[in-house]
Protein backbone atom coordinates (compact mmCIF):
# COMPACT_ATOMS: atom_id res chain seq x y z
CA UNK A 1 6.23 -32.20 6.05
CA UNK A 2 9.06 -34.02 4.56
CA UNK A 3 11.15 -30.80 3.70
CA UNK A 4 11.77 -30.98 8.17
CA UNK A 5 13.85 -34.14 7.54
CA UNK A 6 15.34 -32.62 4.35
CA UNK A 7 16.15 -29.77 6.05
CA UNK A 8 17.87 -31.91 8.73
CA UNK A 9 20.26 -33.27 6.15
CA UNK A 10 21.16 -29.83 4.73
CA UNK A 11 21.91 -28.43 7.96
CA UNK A 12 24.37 -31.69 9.27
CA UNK A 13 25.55 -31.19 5.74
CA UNK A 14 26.44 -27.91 5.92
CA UNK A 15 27.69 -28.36 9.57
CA UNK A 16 30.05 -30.96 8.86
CA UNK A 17 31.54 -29.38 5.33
CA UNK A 18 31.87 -25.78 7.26
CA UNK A 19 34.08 -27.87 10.32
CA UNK A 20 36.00 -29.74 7.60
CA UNK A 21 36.83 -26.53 6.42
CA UNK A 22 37.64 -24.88 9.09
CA UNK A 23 35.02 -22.17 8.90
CA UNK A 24 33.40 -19.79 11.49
CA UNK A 25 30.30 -19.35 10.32
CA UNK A 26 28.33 -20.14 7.14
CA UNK A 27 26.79 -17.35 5.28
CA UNK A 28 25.27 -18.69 2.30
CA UNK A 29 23.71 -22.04 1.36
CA UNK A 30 23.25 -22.53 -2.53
CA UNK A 31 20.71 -25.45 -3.37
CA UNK A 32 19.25 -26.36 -6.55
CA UNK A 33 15.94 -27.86 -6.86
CA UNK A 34 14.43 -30.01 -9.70
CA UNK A 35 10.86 -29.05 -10.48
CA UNK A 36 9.90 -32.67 -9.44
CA UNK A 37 11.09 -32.44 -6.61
CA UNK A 38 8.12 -31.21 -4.23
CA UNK A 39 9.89 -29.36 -2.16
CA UNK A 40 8.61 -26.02 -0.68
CA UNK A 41 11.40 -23.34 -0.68
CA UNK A 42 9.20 -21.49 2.03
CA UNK A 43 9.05 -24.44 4.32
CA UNK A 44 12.98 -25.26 4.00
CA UNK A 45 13.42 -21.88 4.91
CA UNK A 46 11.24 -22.05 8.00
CA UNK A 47 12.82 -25.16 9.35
CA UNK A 48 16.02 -23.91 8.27
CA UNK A 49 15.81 -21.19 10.66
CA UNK A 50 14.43 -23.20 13.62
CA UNK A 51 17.28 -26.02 13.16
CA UNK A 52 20.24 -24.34 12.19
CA UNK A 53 20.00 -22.27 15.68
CA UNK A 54 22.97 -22.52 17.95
CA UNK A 55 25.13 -23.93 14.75
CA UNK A 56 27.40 -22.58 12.37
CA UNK A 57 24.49 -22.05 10.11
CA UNK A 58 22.45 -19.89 11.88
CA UNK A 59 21.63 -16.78 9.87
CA UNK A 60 22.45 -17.97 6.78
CA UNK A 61 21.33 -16.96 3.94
CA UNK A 62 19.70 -20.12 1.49
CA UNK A 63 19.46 -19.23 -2.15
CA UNK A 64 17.63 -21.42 -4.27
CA UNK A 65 18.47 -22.11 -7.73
CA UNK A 66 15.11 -24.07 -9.54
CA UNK A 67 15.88 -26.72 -12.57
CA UNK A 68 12.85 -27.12 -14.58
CA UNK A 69 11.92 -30.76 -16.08
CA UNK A 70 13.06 -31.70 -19.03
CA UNK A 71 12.68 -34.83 -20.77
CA UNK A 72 13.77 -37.17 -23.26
CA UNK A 73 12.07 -39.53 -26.17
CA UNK A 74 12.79 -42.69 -25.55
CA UNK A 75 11.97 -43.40 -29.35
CA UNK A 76 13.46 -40.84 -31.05
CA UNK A 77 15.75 -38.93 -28.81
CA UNK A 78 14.60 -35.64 -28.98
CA UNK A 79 14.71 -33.48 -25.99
CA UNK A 80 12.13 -31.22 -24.70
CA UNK A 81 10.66 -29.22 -21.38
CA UNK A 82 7.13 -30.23 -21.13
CA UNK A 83 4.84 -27.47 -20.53
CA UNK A 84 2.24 -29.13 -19.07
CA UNK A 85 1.22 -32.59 -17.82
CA UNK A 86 1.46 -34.34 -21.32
CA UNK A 87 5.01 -35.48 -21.81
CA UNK A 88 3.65 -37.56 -25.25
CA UNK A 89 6.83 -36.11 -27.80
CA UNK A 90 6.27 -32.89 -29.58
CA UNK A 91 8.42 -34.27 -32.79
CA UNK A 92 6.79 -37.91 -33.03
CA UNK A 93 4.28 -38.56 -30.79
CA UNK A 94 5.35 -41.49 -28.98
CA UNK A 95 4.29 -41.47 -24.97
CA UNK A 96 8.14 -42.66 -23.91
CA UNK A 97 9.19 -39.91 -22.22
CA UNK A 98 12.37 -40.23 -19.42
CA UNK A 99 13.39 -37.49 -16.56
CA UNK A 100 16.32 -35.86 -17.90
CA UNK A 101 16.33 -32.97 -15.27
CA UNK A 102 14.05 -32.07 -12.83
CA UNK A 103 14.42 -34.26 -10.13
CA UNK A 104 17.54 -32.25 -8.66
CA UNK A 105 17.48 -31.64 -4.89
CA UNK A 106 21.40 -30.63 -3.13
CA UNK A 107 23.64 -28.56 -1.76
CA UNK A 108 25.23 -26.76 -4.57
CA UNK A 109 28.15 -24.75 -2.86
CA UNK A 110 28.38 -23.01 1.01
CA UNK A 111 29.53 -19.77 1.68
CA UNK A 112 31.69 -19.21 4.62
CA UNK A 113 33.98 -17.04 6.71
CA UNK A 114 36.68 -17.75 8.23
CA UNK A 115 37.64 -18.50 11.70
């Protein structure tokens, strides 16, 4: 249920950038999502559609770029994408593992037309 609220903030987001700009309507909405995230690309799409009516955003398009996790040893540096829920390091076994990507969840770029 929390992608409603999210989806609040990306429309107001989108809003505000597309009247800063000058535009007349958006067309496409770019957002990239970390794999950690939890959000539900079906459910911001739903909402999307119910809260964007009556804005500059209604009928846009959203595209959804996902970022898969990836990790870092905290012992030895190396870098890795974990294919499953053991993030222990692949190169020396240590169990110090930090979020590199994955966590990602914004607006990446709005498409609009003009006026």
């Amino acid at each position: 249920m929390h992608e409603y609220a999210v989806t609040e903030s990306i429309v107001e987001i989108v809003c505000r950038h597309a009247a800063d700009a000058g535009a007349g309507q958006v067309r496409r909405i770019h957002l990239v999502i970390g794999e950690l995230a939890t959000i539900v690309d079906e459910s911001v799409q739903f909402y999307f559609d119910f809260i964007s009516q009556g804005t500059v955003a209604q009928g846009a398009e959203l595209s959804f770029r996902r970022v898969n996790v990836e990790v870092q040893c905290g012992a030895c540096g190396h870098t890795w994408q974990p294919e499953s829920a053991d993030w222990t390091c692949p190169l020396c076994g240590a169990a110090q593992a930090r979020v590199q990507a994955g966590r990602e969840f914004y607006v990446e770029s709005i498409e609009v037309e003009d006026a």
